[in-house]
N, C-alpha and C. Protein backbone atom coordinates (compact mmCIF):
# COMPACT_ATOMS: atom_id res chain seq x y z
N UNK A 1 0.83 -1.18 0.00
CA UNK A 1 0.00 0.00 0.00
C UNK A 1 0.88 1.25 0.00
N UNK A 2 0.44 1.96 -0.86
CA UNK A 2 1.51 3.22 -0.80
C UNK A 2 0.06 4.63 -0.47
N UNK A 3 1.03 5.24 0.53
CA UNK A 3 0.16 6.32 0.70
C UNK A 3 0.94 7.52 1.39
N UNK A 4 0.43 8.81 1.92
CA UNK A 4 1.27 9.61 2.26
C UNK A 4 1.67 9.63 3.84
N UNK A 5 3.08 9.92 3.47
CA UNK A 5 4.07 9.58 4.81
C UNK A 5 3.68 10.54 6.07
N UNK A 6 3.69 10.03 7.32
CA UNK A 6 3.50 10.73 7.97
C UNK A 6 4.83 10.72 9.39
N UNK A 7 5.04 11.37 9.91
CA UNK A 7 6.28 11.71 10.66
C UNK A 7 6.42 10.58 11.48
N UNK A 8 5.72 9.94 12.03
CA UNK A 8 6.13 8.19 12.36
C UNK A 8 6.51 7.58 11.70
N UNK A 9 5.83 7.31 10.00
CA UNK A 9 6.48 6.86 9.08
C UNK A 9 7.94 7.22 9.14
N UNK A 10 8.11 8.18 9.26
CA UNK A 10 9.45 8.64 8.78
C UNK A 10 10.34 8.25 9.95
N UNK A 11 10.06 8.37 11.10
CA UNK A 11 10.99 8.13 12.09
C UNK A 11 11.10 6.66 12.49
N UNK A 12 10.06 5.53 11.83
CA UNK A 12 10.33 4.57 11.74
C UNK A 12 11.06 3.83 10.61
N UNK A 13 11.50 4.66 9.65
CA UNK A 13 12.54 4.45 8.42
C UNK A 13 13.39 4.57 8.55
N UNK A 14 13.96 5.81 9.58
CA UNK A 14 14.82 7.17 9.92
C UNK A 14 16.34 5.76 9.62
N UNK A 15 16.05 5.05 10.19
CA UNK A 15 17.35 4.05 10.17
C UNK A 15 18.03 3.52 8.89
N UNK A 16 16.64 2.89 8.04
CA UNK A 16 17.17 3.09 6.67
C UNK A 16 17.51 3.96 6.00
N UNK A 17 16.94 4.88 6.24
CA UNK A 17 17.37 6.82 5.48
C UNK A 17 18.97 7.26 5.91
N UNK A 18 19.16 6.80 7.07
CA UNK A 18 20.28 7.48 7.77
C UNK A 18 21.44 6.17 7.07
N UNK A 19 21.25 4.83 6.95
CA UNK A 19 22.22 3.62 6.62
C UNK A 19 22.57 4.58 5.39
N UNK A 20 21.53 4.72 4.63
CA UNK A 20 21.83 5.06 3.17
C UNK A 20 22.46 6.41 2.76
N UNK A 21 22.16 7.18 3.21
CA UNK A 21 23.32 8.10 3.33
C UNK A 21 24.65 8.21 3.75
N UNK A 22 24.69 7.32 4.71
CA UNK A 22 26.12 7.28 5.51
C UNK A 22 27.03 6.55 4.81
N UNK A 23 26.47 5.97 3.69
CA UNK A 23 27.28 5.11 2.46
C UNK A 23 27.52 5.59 1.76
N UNK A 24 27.03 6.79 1.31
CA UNK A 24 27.31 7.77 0.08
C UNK A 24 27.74 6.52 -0.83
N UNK A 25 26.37 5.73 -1.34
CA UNK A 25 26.51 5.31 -2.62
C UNK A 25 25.60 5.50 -3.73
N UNK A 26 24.35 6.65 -3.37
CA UNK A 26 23.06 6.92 -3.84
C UNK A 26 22.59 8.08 -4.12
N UNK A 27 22.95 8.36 -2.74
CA UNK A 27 22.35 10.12 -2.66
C UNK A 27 23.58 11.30 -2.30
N UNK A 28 23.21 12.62 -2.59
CA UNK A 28 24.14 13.42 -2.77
C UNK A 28 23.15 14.57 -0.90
N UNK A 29 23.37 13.22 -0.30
CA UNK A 29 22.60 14.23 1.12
C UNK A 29 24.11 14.10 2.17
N UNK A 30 24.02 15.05 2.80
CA UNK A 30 25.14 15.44 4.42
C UNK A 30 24.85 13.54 4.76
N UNK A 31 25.92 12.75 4.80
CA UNK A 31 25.72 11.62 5.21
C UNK A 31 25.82 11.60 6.97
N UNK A 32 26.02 12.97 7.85
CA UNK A 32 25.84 12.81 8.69
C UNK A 32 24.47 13.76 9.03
N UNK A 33 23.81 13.99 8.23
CA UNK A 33 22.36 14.86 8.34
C UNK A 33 21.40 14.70 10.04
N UNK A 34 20.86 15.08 10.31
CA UNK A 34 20.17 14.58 11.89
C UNK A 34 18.74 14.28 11.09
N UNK A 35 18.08 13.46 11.66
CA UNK A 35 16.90 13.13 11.57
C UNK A 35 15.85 13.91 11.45
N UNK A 36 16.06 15.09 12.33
CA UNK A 36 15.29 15.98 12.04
C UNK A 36 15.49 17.40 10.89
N UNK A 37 16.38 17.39 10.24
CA UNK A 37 17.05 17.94 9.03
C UNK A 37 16.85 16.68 8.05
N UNK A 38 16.77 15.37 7.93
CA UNK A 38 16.57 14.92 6.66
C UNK A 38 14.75 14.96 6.58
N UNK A 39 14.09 14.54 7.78
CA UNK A 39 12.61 14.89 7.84
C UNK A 39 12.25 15.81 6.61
N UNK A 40 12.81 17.29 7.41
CA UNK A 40 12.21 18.88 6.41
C UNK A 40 12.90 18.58 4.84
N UNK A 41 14.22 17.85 4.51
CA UNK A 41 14.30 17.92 3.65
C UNK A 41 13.16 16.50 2.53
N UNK A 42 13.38 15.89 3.23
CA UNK A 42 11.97 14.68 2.37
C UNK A 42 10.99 14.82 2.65
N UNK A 43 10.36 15.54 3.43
CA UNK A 43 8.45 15.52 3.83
C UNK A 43 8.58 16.61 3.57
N UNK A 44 8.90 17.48 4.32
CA UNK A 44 8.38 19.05 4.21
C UNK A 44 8.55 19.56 3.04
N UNK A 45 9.83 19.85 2.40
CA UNK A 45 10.16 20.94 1.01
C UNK A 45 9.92 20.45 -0.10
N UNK A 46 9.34 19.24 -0.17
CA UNK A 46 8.59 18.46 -1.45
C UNK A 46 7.43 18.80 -0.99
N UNK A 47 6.33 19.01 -2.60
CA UNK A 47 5.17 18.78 -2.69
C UNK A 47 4.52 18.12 -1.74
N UNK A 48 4.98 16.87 -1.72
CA UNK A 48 4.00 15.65 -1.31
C UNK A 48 5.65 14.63 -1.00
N UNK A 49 5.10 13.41 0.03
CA UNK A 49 5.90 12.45 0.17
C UNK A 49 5.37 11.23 0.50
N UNK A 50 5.54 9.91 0.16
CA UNK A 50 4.89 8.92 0.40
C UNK A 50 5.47 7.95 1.18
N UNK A 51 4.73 7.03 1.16
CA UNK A 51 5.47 5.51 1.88
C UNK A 51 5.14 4.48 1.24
N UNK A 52 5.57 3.15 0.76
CA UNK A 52 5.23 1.98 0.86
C UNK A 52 5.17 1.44 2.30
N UNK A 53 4.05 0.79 2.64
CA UNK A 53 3.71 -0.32 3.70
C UNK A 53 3.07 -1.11 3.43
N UNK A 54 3.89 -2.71 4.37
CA UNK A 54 3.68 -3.97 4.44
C UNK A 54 3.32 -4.38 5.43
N UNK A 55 2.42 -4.82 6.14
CA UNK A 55 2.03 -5.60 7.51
C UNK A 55 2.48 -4.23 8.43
N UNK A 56 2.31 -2.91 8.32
CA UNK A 56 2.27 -1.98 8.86
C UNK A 56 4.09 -1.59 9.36
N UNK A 57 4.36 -2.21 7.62
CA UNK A 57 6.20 -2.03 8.25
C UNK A 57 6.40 -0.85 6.77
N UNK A 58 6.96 -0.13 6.96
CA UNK A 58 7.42 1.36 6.21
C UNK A 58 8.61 0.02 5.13
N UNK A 59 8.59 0.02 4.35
CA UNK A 59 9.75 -0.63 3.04
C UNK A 59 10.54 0.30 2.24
N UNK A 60 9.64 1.26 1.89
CA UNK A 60 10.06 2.63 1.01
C UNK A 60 9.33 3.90 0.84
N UNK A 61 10.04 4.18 0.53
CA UNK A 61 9.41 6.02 0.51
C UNK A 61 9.79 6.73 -0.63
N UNK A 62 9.13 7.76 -1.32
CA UNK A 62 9.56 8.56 -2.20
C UNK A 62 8.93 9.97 -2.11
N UNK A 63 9.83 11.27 -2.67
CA UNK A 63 9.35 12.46 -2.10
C UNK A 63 8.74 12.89 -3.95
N UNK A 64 7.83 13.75 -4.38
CA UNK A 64 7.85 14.24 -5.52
C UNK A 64 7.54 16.06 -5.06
N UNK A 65 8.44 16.68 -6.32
CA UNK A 65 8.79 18.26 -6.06
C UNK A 65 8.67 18.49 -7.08
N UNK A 66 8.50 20.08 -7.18
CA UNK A 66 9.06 20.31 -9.02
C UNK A 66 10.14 20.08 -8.86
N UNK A 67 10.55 20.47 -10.33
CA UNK A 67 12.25 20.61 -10.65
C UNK A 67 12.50 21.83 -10.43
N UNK A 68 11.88 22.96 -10.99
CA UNK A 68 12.43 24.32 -10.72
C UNK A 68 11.10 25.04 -10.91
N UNK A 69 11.19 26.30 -11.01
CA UNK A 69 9.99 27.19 -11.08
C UNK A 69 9.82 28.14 -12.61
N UNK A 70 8.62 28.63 -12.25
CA UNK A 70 8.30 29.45 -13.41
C UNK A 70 8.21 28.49 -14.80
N UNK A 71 8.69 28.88 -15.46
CA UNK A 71 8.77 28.61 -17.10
C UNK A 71 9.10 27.03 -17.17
N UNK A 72 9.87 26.28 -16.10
CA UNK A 72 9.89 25.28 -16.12
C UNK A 72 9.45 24.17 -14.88
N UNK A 73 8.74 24.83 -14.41
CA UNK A 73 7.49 24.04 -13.20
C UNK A 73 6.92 22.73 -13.73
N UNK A 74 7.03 22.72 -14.99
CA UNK A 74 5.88 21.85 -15.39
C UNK A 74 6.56 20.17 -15.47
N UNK A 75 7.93 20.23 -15.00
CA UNK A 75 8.83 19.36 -14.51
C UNK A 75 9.13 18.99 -12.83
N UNK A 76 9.01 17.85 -12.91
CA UNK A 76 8.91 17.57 -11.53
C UNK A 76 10.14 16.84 -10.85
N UNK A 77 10.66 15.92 -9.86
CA UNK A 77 11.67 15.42 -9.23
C UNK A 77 10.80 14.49 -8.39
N UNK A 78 11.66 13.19 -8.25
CA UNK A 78 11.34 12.47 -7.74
C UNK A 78 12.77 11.57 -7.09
N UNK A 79 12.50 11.37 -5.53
CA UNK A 79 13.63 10.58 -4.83
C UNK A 79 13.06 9.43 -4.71
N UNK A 80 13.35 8.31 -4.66
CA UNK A 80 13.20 6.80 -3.98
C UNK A 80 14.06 5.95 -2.96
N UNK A 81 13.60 5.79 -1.82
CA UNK A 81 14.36 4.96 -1.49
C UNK A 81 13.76 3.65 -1.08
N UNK A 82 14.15 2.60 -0.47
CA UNK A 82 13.93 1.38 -0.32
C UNK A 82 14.51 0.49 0.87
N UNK A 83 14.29 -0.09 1.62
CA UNK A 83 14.99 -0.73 2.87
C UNK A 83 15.83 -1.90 2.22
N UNK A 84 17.10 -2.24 2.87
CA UNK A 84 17.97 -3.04 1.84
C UNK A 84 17.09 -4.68 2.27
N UNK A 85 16.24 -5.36 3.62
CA UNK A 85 15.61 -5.85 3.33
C UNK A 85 14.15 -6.08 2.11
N UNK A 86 13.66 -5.19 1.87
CA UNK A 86 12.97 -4.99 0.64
C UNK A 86 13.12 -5.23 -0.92
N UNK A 87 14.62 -5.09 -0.79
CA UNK A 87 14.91 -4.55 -1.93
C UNK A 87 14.77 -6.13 -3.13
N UNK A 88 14.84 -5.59 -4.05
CA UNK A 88 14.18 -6.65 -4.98
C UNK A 88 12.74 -7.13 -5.36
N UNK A 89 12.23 -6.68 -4.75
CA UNK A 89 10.78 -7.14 -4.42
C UNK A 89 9.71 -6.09 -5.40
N UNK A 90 10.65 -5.43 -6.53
CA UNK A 90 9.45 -4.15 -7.27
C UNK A 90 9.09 -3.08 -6.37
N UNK A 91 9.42 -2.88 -4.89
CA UNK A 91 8.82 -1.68 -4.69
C UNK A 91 9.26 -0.70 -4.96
N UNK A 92 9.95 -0.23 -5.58
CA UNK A 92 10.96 0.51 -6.49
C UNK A 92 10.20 1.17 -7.65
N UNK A 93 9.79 0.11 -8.23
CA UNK A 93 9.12 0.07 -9.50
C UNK A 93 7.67 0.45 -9.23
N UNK A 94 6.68 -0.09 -8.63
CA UNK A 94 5.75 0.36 -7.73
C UNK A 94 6.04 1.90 -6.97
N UNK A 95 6.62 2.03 -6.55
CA UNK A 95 6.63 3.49 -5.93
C UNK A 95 6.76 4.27 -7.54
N UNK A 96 7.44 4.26 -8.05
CA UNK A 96 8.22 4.96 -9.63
C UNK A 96 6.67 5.47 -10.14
N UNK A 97 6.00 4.25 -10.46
CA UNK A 97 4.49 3.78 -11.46
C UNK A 97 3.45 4.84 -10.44
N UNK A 98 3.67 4.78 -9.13
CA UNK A 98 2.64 5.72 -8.45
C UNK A 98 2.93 7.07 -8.54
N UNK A 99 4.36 7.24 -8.31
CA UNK A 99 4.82 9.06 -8.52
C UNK A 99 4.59 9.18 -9.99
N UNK A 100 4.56 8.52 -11.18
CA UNK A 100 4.02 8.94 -12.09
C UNK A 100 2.83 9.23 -12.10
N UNK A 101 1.92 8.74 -11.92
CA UNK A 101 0.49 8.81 -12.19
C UNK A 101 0.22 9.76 -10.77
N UNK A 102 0.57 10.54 -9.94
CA UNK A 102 0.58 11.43 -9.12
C UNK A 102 1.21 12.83 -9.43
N UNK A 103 2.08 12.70 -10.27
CA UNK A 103 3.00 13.79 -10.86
C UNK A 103 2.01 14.40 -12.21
N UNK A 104 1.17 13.35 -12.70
CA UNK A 104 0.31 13.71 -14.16
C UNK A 104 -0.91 14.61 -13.18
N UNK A 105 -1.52 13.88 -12.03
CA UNK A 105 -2.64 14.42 -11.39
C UNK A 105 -1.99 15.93 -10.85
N UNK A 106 -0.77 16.13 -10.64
CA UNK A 106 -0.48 17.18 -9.68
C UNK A 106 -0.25 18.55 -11.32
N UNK A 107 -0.13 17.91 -12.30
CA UNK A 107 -0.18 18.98 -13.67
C UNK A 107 0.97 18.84 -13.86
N UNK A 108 1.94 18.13 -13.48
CA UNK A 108 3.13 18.01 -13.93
C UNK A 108 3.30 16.99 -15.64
N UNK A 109 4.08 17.42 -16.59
CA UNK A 109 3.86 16.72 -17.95
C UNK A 109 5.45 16.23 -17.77
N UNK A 110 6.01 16.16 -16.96
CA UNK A 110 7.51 15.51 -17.53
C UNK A 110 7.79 15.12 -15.76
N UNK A 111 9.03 14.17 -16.21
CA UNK A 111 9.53 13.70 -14.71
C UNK A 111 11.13 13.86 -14.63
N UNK A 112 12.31 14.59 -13.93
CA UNK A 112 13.44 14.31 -14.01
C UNK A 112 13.91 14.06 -12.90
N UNK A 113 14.88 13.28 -13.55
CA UNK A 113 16.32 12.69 -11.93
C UNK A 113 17.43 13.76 -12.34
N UNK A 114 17.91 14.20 -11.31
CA UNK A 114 19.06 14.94 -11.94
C UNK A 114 19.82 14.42 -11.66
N UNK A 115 20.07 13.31 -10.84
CA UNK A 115 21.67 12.79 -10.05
C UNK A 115 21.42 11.68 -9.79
N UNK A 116 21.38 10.74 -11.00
CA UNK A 116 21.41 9.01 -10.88
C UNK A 116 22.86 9.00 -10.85
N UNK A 117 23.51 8.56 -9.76
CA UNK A 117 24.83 8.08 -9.67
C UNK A 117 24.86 6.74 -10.71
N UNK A 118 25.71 6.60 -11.71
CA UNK A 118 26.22 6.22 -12.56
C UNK A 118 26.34 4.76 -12.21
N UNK A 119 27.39 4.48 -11.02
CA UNK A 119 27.30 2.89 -10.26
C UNK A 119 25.82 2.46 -9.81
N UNK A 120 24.85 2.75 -9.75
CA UNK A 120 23.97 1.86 -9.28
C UNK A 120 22.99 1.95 -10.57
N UNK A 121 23.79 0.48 -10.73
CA UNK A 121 23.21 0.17 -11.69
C UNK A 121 22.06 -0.26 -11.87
N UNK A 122 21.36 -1.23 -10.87
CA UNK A 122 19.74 -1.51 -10.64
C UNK A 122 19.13 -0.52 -10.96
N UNK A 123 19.31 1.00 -10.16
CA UNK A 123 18.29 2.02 -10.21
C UNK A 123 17.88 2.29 -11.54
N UNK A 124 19.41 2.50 -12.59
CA UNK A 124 19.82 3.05 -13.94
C UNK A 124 18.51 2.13 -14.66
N UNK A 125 18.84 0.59 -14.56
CA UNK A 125 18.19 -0.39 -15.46
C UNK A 125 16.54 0.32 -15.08
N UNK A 126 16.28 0.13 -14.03
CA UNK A 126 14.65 0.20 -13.50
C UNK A 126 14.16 1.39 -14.26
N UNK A 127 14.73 2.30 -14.02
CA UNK A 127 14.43 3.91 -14.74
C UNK A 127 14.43 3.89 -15.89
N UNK A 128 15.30 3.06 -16.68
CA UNK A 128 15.27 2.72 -18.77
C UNK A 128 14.31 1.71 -18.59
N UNK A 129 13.84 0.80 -17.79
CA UNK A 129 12.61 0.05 -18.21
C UNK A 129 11.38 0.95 -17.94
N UNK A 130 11.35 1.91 -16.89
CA UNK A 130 10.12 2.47 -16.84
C UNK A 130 9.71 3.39 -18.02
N UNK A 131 10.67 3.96 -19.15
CA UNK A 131 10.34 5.25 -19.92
C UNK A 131 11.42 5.82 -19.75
N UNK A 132 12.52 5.85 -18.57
CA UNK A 132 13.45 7.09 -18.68
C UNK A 132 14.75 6.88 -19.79
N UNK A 133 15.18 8.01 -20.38
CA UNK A 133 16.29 8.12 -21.10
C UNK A 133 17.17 8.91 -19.97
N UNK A 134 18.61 8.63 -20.21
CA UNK A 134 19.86 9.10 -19.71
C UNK A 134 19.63 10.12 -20.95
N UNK A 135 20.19 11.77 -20.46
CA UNK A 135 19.65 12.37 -21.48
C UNK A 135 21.27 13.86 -21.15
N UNK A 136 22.07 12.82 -20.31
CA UNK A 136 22.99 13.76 -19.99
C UNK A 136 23.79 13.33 -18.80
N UNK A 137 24.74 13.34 -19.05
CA UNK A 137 26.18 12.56 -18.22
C UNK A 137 26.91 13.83 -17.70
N UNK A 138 27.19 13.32 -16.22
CA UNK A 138 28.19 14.57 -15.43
C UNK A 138 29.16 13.95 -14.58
N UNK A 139 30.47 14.51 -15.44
CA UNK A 139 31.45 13.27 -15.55
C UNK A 139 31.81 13.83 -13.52
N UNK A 140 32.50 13.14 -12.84
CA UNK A 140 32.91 12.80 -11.70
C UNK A 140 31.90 13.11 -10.55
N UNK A 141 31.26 13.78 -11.37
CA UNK A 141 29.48 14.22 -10.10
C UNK A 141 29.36 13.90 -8.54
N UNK A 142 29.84 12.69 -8.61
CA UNK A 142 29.40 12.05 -7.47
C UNK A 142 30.81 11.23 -6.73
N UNK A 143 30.90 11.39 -4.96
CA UNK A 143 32.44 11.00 -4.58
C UNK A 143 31.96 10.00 -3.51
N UNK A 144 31.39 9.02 -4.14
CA UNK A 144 31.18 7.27 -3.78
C UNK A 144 31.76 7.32 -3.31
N UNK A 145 31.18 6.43 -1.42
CA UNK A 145 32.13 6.43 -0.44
C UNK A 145 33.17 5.21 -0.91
N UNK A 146 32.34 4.25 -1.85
CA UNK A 146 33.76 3.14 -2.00
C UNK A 146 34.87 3.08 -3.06
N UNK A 147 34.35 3.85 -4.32
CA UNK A 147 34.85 4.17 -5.73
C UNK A 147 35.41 5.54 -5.87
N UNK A 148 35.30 6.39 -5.62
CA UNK A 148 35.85 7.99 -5.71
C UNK A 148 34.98 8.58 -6.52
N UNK A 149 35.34 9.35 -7.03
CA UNK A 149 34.56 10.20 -8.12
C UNK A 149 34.00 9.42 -9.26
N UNK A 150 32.79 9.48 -9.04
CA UNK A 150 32.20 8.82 -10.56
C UNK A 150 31.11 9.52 -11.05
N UNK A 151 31.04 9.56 -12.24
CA UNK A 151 29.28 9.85 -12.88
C UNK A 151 28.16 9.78 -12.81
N UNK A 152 27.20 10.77 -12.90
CA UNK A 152 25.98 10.63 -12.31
C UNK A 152 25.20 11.22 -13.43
N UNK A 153 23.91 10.49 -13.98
CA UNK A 153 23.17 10.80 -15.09
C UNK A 153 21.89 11.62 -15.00
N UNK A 154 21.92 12.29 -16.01
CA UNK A 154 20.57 13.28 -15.65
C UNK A 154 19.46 12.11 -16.78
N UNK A 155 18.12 11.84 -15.96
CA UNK A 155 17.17 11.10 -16.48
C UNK A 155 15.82 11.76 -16.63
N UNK A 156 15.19 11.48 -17.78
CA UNK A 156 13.84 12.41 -17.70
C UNK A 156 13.41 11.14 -18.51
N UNK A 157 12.16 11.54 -18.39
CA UNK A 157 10.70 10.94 -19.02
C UNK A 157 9.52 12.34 -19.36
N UNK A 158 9.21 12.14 -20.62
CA UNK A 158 7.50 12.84 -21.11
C UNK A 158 6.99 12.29 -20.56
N UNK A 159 5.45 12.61 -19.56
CA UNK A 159 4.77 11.76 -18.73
C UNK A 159 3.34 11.70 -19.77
N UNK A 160 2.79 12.84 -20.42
CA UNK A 160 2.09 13.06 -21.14
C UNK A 160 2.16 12.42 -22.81
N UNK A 161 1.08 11.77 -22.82
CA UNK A 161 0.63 10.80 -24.08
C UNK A 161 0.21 11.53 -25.35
């Protein structure tokens, strides 16, 4: 069931949110961020933020925002994350399929990633099976806590038919 996150949600994730940053292998967040600073940055300063739940256990979450304003509002952003127990299981793909069809309701006509780190490759594949094109490469972007500097791809999708 995916629906919108609420601050229990979140502080019952807070552990997976915080693993995954502190790896800097995904996201470009303060890997020592406080809980209550990654909160405002995923619930609050997005639009909207959700959850996947299972037997009343939080699995994943995703935030959707615009991309920028004015003239190009009509582009949106979307984060995902996933508990590394979860993982494999489509909720990935499932969360992706709902922020689309939430991003079309919210008037948004396009979807972009700006910072797919280059090594994770699952995410890369999932995002070219859903519709997205790599539509722009930024060479050392990203300073992977295990690899050093590597590339991170800018991804968009037309959401509109």
């Amino acid at each position: 069931m995916i629906r919108e996150i609420t601050k229990l949600d979140f502080e019952s994730f807070w552990s997976t949110f915080s693993m995954v940053i502190q790896a800097q292998e995904t996201y470009a967040f303060e890997p020592n961020m406080t809980q209550e600073d990654a909160y405002f940055l995923w619930c609050e300063m997005p639009l909207k933020a959700y959850v996947f739940v299972e037997n009343d256990v939080v699995l994943g979450t995703y935030y959707i925002k615009p991309n920028a304003m004015g003239p190009s509002g009509h582009i949106c952003n979307c984060g995902y994350m996933v508990s590394s127990e979860a993982r494999g299981k489509g909720i990935a793909r499932l969360m992706c399929e709902h922020s689309q069809k939430k991003a079309v309701e919210f008037g948004f006509d396009a979807m972009q990633f700006n910072s797919v780190v280059s090594t994770n490759k699952v995410a890369v594949k999932l995002w070219e099976k859903l519709g997205f094109s790599i539509i722009g490469t930024i060479p050392k972007a990203y300073n992977h806590g295990q690899l050093g500097l590597v590339d991170s791809y800018i991804m968009y999708k037309w959401l509109r038919t």
